[in-house]
PDB file of N, CA and C in Angstrom:
ATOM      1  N   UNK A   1      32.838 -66.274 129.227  1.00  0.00           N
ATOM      2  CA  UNK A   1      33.537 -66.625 128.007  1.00  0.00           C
ATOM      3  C   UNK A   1      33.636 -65.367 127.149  1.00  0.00           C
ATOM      4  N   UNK A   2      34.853 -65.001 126.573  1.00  0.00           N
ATOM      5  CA  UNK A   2      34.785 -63.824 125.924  1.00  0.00           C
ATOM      6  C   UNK A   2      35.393 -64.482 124.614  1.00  0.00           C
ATOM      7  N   UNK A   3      35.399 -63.401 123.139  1.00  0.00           N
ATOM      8  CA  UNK A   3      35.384 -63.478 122.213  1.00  0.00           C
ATOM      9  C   UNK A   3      36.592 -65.052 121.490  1.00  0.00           C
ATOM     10  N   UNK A   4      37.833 -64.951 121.987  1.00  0.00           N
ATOM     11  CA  UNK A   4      39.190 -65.932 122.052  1.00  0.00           C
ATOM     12  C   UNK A   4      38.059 -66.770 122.624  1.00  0.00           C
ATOM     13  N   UNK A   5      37.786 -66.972 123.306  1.00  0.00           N
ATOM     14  CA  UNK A   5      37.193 -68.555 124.000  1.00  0.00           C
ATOM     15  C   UNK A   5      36.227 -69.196 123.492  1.00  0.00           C
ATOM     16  N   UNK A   6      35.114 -68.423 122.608  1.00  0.00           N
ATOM     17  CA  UNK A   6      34.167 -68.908 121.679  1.00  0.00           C
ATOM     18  C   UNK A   6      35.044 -68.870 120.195  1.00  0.00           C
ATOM     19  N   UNK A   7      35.655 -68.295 120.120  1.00  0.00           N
ATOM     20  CA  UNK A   7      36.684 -68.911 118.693  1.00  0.00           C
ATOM     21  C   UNK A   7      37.568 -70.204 118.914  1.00  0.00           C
ATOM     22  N   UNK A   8      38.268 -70.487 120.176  1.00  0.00           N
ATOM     23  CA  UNK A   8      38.678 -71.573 120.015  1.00  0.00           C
ATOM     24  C   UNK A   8      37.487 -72.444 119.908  1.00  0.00           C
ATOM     25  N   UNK A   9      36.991 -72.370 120.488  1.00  0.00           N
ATOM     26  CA  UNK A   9      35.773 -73.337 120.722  1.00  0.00           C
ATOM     27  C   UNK A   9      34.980 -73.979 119.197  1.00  0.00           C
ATOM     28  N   UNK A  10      35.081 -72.811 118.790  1.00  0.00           N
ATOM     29  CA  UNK A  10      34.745 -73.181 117.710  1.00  0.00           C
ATOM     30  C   UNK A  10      35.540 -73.535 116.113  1.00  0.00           C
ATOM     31  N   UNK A  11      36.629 -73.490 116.414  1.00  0.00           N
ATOM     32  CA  UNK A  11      37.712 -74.104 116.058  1.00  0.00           C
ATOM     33  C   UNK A  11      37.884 -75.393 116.318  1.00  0.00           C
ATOM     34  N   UNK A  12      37.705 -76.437 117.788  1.00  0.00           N
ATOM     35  CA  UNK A  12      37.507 -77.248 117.946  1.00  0.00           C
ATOM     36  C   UNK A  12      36.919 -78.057 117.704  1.00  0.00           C
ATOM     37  N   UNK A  13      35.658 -77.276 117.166  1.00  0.00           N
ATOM     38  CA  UNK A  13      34.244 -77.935 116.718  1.00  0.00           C
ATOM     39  C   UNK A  13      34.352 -78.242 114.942  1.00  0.00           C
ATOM     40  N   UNK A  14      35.772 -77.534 114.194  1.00  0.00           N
ATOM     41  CA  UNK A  14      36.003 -78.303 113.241  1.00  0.00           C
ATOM     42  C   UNK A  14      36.995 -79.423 113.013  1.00  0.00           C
ATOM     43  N   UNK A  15      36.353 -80.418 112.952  1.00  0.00           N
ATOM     44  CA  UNK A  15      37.466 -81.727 113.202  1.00  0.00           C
ATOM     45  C   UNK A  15      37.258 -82.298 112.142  1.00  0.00           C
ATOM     46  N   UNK A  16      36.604 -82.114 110.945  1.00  0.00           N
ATOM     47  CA  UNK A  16      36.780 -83.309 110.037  1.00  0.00           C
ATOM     48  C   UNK A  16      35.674 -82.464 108.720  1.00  0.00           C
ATOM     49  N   UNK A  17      35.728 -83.099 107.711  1.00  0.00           N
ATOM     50  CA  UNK A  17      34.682 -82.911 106.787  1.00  0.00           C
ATOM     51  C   UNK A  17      32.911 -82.604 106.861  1.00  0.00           C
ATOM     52  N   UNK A  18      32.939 -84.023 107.747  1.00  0.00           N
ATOM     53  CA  UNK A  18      31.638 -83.876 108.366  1.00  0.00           C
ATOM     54  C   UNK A  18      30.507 -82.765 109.395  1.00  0.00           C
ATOM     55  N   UNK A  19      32.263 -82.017 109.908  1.00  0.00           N
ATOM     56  CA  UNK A  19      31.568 -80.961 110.797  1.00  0.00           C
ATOM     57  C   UNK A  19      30.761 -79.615 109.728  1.00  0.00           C
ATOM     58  N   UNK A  20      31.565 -79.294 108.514  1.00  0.00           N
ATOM     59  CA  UNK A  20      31.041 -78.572 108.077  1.00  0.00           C
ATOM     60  C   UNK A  20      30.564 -78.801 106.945  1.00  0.00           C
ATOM     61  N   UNK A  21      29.614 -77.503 106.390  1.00  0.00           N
ATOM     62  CA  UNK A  21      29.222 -77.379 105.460  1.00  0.00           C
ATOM     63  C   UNK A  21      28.487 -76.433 104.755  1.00  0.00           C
ATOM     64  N   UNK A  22      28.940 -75.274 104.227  1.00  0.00           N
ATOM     65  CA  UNK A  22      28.591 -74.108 103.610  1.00  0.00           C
ATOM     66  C   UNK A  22      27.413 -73.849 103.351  1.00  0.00           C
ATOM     67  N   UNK A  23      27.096 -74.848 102.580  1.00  0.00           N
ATOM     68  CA  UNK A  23      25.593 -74.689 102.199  1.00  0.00           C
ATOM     69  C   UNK A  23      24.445 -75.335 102.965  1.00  0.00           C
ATOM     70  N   UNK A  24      24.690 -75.252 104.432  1.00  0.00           N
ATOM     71  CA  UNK A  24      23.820 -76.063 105.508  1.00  0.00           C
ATOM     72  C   UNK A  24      22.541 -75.368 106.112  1.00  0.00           C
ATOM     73  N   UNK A  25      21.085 -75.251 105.656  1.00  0.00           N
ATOM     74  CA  UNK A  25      20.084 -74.764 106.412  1.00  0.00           C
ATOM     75  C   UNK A  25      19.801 -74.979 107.401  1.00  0.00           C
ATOM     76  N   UNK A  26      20.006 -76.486 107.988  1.00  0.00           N
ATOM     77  CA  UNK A  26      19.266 -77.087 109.171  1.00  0.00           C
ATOM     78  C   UNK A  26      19.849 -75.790 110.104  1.00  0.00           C
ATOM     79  N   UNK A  27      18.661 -75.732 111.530  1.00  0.00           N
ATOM     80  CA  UNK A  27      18.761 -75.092 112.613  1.00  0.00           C
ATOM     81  C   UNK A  27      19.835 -75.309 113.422  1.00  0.00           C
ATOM     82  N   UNK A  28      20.654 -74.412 114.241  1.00  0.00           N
ATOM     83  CA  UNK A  28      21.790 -74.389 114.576  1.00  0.00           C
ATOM     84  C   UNK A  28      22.110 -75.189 115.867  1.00  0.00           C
ATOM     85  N   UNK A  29      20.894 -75.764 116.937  1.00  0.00           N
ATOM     86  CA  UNK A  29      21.022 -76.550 117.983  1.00  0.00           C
ATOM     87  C   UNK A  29      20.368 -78.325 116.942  1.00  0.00           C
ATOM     88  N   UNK A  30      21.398 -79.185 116.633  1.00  0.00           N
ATOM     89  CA  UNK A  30      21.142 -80.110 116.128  1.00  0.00           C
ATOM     90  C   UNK A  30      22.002 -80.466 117.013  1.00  0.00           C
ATOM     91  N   UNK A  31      22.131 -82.425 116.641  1.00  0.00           N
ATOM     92  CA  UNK A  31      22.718 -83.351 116.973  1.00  0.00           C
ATOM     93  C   UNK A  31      24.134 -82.710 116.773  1.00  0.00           C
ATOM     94  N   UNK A  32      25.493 -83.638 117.557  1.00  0.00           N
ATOM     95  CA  UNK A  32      26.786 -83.245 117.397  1.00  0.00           C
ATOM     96  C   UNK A  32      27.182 -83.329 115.976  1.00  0.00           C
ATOM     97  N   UNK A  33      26.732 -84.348 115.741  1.00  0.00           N
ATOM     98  CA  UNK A  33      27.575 -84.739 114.030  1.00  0.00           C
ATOM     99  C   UNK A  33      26.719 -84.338 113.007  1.00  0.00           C
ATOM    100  N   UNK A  34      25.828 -83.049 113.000  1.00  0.00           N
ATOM    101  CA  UNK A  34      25.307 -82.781 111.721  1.00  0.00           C
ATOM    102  C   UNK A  34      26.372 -81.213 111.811  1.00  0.00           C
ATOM    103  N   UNK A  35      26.331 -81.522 110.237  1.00  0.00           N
ATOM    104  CA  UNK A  35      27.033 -80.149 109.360  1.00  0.00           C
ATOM    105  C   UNK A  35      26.470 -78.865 109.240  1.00  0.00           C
ATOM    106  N   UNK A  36      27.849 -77.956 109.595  1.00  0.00           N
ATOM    107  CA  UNK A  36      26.742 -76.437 109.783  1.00  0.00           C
ATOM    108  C   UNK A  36      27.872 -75.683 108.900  1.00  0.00           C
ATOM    109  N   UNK A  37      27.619 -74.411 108.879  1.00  0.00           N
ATOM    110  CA  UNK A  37      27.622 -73.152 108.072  1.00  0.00           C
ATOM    111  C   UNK A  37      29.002 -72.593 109.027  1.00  0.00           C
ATOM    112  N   UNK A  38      30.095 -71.483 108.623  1.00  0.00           N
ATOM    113  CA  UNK A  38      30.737 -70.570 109.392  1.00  0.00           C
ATOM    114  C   UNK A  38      29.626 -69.871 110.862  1.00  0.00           C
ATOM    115  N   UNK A  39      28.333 -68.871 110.420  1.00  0.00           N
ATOM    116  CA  UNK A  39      27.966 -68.706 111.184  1.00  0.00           C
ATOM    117  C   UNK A  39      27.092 -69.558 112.057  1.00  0.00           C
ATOM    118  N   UNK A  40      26.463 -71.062 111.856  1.00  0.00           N
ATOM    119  CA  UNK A  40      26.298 -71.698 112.613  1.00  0.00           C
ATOM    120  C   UNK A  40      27.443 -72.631 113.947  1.00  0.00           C
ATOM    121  N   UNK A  41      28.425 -72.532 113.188  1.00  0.00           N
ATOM    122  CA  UNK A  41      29.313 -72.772 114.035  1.00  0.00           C
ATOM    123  C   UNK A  41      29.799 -71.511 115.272  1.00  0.00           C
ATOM    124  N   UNK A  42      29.766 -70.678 114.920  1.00  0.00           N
ATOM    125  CA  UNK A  42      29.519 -69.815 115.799  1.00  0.00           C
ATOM    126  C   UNK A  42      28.661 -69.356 116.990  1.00  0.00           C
ATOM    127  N   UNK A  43      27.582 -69.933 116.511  1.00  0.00           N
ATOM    128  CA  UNK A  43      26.653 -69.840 117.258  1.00  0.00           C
ATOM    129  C   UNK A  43      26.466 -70.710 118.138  1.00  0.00           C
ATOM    130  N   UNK A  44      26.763 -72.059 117.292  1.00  0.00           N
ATOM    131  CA  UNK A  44      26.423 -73.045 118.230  1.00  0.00           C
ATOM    132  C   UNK A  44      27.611 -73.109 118.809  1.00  0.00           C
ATOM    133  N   UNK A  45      28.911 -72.538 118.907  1.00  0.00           N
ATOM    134  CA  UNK A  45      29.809 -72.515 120.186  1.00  0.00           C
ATOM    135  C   UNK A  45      29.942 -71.319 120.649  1.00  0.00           C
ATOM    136  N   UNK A  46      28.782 -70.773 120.750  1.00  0.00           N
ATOM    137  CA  UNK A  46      28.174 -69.650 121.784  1.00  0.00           C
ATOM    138  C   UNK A  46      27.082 -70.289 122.721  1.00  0.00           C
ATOM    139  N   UNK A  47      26.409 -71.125 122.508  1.00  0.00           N
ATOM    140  CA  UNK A  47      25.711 -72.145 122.969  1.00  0.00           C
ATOM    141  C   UNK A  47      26.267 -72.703 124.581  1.00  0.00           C
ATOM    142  N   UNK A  48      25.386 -73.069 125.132  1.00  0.00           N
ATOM    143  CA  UNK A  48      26.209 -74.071 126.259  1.00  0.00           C
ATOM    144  C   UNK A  48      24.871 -74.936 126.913  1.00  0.00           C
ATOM    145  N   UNK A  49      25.132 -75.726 127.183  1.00  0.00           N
ATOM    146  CA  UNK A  49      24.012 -76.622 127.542  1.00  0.00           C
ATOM    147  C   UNK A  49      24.156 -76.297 129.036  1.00  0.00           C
ATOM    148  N   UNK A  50      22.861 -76.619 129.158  1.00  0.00           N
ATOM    149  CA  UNK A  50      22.197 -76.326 130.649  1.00  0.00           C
ATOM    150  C   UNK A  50      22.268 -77.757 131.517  1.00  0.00           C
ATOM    151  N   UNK A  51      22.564 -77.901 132.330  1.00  0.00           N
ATOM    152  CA  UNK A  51      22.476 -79.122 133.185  1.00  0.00           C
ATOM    153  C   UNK A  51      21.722 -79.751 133.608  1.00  0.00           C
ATOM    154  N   UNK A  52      21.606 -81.016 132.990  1.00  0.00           N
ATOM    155  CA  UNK A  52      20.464 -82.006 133.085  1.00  0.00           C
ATOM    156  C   UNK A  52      19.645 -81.700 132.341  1.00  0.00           C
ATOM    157  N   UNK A  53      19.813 -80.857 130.999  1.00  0.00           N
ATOM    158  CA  UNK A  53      18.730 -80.603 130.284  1.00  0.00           C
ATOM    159  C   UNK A  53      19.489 -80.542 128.653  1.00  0.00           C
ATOM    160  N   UNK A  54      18.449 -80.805 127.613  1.00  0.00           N
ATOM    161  CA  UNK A  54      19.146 -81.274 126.088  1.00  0.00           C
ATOM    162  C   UNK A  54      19.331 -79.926 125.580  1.00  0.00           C
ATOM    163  N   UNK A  55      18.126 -78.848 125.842  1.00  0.00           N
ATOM    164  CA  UNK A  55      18.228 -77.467 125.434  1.00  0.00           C
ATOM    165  C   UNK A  55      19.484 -76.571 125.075  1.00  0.00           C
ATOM    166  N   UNK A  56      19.677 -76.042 124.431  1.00  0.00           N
ATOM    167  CA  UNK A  56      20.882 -75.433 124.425  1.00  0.00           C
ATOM    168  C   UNK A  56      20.649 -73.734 125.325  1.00  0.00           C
ATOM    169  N   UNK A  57      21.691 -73.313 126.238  1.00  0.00           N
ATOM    170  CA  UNK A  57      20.941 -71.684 126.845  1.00  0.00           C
ATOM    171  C   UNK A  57      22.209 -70.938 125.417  1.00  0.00           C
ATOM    172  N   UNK A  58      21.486 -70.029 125.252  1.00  0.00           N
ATOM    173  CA  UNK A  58      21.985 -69.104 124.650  1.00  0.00           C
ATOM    174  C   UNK A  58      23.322 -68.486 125.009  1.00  0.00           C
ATOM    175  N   UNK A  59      24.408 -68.110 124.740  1.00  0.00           N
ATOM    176  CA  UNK A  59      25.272 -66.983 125.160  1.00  0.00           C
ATOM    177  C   UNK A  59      25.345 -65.808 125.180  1.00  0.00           C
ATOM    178  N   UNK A  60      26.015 -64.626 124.938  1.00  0.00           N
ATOM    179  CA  UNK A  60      26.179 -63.536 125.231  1.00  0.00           C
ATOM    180  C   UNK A  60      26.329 -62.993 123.513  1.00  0.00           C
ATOM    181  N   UNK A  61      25.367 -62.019 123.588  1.00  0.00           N
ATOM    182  CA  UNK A  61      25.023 -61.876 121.782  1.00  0.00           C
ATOM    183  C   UNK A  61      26.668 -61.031 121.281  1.00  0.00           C
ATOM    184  N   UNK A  62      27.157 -60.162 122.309  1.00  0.00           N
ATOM    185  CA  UNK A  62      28.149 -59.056 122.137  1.00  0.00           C
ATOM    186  C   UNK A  62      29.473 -60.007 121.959  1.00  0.00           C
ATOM    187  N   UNK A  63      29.181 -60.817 122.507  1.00  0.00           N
ATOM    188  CA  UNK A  63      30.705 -61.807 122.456  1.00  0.00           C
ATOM    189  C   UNK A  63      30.588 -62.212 121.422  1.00  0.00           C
ATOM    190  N   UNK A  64      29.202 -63.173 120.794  1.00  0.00           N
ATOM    191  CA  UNK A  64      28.952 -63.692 119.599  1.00  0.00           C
ATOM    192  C   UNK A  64      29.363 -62.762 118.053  1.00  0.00           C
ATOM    193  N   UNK A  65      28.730 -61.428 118.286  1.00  0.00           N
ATOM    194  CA  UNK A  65      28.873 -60.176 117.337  1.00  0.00           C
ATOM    195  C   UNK A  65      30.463 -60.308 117.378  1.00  0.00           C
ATOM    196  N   UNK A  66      31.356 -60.044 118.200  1.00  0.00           N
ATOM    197  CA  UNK A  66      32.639 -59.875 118.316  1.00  0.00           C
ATOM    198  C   UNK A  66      33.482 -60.769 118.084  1.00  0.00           C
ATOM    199  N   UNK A  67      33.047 -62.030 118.106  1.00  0.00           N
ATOM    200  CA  UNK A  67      33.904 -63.065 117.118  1.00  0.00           C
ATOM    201  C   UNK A  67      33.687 -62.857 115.520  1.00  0.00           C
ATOM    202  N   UNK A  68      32.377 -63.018 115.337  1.00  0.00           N
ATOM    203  CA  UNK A  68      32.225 -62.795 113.403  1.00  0.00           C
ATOM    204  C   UNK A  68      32.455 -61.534 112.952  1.00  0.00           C
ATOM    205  N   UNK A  69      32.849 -60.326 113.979  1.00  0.00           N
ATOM    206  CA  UNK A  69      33.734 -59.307 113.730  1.00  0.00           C
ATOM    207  C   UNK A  69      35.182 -59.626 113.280  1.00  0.00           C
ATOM    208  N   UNK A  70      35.694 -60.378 114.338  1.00  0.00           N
ATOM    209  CA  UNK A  70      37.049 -60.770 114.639  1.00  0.00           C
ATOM    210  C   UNK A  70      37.309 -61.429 112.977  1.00  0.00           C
ATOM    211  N   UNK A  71      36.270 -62.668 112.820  1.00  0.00           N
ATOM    212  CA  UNK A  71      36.653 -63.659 111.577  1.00  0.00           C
ATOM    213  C   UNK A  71      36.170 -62.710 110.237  1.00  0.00           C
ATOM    214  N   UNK A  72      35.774 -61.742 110.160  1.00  0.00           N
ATOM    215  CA  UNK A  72      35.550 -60.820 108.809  1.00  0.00           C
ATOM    216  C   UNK A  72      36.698 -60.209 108.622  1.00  0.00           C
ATOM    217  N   UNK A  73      37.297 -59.505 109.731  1.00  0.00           N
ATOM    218  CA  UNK A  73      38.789 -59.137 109.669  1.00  0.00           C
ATOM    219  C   UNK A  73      39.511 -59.592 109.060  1.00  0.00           C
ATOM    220  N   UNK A  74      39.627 -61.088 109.497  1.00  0.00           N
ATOM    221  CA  UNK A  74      40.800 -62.070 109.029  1.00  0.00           C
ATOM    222  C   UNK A  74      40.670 -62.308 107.716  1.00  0.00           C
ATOM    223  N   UNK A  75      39.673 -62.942 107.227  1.00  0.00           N
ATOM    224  CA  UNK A  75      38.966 -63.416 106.130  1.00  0.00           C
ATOM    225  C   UNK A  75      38.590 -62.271 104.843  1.00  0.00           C
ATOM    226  N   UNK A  76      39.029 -60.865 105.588  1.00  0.00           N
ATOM    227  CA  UNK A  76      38.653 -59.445 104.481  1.00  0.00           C
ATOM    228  C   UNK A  76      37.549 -59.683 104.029  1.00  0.00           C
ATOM    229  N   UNK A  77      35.994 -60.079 104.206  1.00  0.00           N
ATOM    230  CA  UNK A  77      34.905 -59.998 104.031  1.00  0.00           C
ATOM    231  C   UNK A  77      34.008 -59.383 104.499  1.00  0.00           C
ATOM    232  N   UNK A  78      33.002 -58.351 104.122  1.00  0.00           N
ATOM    233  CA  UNK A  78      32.266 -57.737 105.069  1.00  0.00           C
ATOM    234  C   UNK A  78      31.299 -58.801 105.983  1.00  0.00           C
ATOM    235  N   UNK A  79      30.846 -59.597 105.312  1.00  0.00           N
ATOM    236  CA  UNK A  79      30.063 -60.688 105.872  1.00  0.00           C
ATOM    237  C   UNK A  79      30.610 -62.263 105.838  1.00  0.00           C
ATOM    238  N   UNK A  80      30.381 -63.376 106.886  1.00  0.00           N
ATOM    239  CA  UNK A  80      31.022 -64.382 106.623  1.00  0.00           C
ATOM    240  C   UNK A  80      30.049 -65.322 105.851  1.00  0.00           C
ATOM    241  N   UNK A  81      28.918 -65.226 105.636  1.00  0.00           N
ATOM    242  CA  UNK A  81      27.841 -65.569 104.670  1.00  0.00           C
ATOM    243  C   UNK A  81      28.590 -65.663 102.823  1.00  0.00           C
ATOM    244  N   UNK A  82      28.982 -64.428 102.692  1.00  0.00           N
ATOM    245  CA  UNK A  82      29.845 -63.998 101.667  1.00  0.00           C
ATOM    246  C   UNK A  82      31.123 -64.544 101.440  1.00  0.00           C
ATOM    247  N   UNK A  83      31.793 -64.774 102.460  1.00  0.00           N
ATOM    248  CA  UNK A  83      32.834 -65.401 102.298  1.00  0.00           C
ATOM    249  C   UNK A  83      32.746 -66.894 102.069  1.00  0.00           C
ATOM    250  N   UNK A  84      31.871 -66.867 102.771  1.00  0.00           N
ATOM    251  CA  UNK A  84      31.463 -68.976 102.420  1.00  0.00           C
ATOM    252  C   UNK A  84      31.104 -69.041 100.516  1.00  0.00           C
ATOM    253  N   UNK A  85      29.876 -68.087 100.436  1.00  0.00           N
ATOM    254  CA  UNK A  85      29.351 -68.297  99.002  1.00  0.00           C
ATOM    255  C   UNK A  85      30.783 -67.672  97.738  1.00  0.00           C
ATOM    256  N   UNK A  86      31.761 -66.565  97.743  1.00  0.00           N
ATOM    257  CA  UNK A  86      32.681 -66.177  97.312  1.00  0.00           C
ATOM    258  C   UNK A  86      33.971 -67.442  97.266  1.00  0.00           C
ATOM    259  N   UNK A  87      34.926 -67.370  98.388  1.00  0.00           N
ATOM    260  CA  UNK A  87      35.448 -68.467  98.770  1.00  0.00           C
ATOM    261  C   UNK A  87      35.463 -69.730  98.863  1.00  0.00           C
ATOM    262  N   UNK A  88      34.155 -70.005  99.123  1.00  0.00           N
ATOM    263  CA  UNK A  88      33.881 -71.548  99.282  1.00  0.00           C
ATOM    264  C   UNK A  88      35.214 -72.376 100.391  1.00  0.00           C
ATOM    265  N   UNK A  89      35.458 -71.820 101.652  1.00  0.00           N
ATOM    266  CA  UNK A  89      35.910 -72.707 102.433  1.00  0.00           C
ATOM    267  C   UNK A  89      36.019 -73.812 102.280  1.00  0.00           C
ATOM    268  N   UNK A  90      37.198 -74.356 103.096  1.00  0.00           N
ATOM    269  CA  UNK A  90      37.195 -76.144 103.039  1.00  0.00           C
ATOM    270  C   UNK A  90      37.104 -76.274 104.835  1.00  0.00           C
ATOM    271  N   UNK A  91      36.838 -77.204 105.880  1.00  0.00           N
ATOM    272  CA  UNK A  91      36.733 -76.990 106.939  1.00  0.00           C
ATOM    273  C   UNK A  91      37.933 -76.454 107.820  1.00  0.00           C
ATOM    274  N   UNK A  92      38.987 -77.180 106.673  1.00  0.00           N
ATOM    275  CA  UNK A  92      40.182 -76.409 107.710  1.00  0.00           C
ATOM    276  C   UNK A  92      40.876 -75.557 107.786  1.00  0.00           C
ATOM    277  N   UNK A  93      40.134 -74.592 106.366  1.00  0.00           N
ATOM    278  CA  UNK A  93      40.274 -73.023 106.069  1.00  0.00           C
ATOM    279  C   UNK A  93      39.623 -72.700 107.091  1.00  0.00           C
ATOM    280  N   UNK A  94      38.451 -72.861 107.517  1.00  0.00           N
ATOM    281  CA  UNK A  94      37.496 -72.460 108.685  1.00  0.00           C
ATOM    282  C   UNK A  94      38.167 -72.269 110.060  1.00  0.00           C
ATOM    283  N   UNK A  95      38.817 -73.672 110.263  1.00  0.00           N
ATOM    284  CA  UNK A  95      39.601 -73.522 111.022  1.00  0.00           C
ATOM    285  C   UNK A  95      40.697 -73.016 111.495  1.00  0.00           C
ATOM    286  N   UNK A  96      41.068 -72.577 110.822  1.00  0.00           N
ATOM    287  CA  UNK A  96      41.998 -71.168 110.373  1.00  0.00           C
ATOM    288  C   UNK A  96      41.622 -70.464 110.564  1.00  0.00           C
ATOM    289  N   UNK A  97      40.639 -70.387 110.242  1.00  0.00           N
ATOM    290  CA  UNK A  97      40.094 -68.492 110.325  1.00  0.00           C
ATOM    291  C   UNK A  97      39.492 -68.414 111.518  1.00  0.00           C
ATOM    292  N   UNK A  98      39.112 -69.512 112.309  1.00  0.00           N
ATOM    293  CA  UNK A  98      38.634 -68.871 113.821  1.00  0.00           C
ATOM    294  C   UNK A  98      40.269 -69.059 114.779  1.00  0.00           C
ATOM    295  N   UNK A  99      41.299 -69.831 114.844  1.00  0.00           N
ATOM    296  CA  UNK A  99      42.150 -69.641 115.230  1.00  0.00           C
ATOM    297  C   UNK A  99      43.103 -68.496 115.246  1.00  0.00           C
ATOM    298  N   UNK A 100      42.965 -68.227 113.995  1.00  0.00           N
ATOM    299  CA  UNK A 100      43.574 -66.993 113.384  1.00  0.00           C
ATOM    300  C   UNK A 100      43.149 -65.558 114.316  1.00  0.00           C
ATOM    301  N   UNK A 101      41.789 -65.724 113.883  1.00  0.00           N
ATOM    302  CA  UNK A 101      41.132 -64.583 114.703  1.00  0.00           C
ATOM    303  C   UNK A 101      41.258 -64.231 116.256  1.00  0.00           C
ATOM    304  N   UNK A 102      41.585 -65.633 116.561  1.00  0.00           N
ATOM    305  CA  UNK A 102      41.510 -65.907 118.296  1.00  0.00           C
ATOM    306  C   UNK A 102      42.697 -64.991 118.776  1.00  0.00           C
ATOM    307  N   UNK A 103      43.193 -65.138 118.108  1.00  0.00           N
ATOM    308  CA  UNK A 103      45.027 -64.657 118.308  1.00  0.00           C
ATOM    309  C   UNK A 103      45.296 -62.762 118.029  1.00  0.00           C
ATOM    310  N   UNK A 104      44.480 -62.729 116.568  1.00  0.00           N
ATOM    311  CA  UNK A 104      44.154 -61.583 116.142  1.00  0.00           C
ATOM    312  C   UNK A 104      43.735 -60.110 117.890  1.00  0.00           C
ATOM    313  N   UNK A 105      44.348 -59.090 117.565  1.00  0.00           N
ATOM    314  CA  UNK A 105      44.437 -58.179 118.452  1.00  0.00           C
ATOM    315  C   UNK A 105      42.497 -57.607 118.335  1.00  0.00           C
ATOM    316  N   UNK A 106      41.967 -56.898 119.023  1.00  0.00           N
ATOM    317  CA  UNK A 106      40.943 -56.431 118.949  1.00  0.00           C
ATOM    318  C   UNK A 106      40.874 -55.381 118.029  1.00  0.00           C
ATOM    319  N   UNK A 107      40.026 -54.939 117.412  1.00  0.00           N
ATOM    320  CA  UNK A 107      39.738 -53.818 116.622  1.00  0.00           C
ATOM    321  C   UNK A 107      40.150 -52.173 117.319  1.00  0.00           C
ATOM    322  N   UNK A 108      39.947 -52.461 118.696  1.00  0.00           N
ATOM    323  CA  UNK A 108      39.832 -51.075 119.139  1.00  0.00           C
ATOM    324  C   UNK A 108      41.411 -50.813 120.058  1.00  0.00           C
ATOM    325  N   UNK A 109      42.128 -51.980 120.053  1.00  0.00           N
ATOM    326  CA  UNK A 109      43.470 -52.550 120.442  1.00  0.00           C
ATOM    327  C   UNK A 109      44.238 -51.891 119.265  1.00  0.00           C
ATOM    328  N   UNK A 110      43.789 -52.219 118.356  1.00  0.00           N
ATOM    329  CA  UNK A 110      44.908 -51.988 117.336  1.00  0.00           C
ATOM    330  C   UNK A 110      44.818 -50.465 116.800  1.00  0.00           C
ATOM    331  N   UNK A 111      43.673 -49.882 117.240  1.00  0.00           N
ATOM    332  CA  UNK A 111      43.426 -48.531 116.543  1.00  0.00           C
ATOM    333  C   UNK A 111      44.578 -47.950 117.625  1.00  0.00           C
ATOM    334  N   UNK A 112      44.270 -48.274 118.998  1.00  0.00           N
ATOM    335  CA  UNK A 112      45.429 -47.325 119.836  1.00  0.00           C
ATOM    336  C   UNK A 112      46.239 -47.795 119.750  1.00  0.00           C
ATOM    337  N   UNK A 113      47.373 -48.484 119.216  1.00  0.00           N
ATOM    338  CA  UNK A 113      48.558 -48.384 118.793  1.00  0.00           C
ATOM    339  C   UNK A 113      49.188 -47.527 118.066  1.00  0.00           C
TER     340      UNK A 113
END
């Protein structure tokens, strides 16, 4: 899975009010329907469950880094922490901004142009 494939993914994972929520502490492997943060959503669709087991295995940290690269771009924020507390997102600004990004050229794509 590379950077586009954990952004849609996590784009998908905003479907409604309930998915998010800015100001969310709980830990990032919860139940489906509890509310998370920009970077918990990220994470947890970097996530992939292991087979036959509830655990979540981790993904690939460089892919992970390279999406909340991708969504700082979009979003003109150095951090997406910042952009949540500044901005205050609604979920389907969120969703925007990882779609957006998905589409978005790479950083090192666009320098050689």
């Amino acid at each position: 899975m590379d950077s586009c494939d954990l952004l849609r993914r996590a784009a998908s994972s905003m479907s409604g009010p309930a998915a998010y929520s800015a100001r969310s502490t709980a830990l990032v492997c919860l139940p489906t329907m509890a509310a998370y943060s920009v970077t918990q959503a990220l994470e947890r669709a970097n996530c992939r469950l292991r087979s036959g087991a509830m655990f979540c295995a981790r993904g690939d940290a460089s892919v992970l880094a390279d999406a909340k690269a991708r969504v700082c771009r979009v979003v003109g924020f150095p951090h997406l922490d910042l952009w949540e507390w500044v901005a205050k997102p609604t979920w389907q600004d969120v969703r925007h901004a990882f779609q957006k990004a998905a589409l978005a050229p790479r950083a090192e794509e666009a320098d050689a142009r």
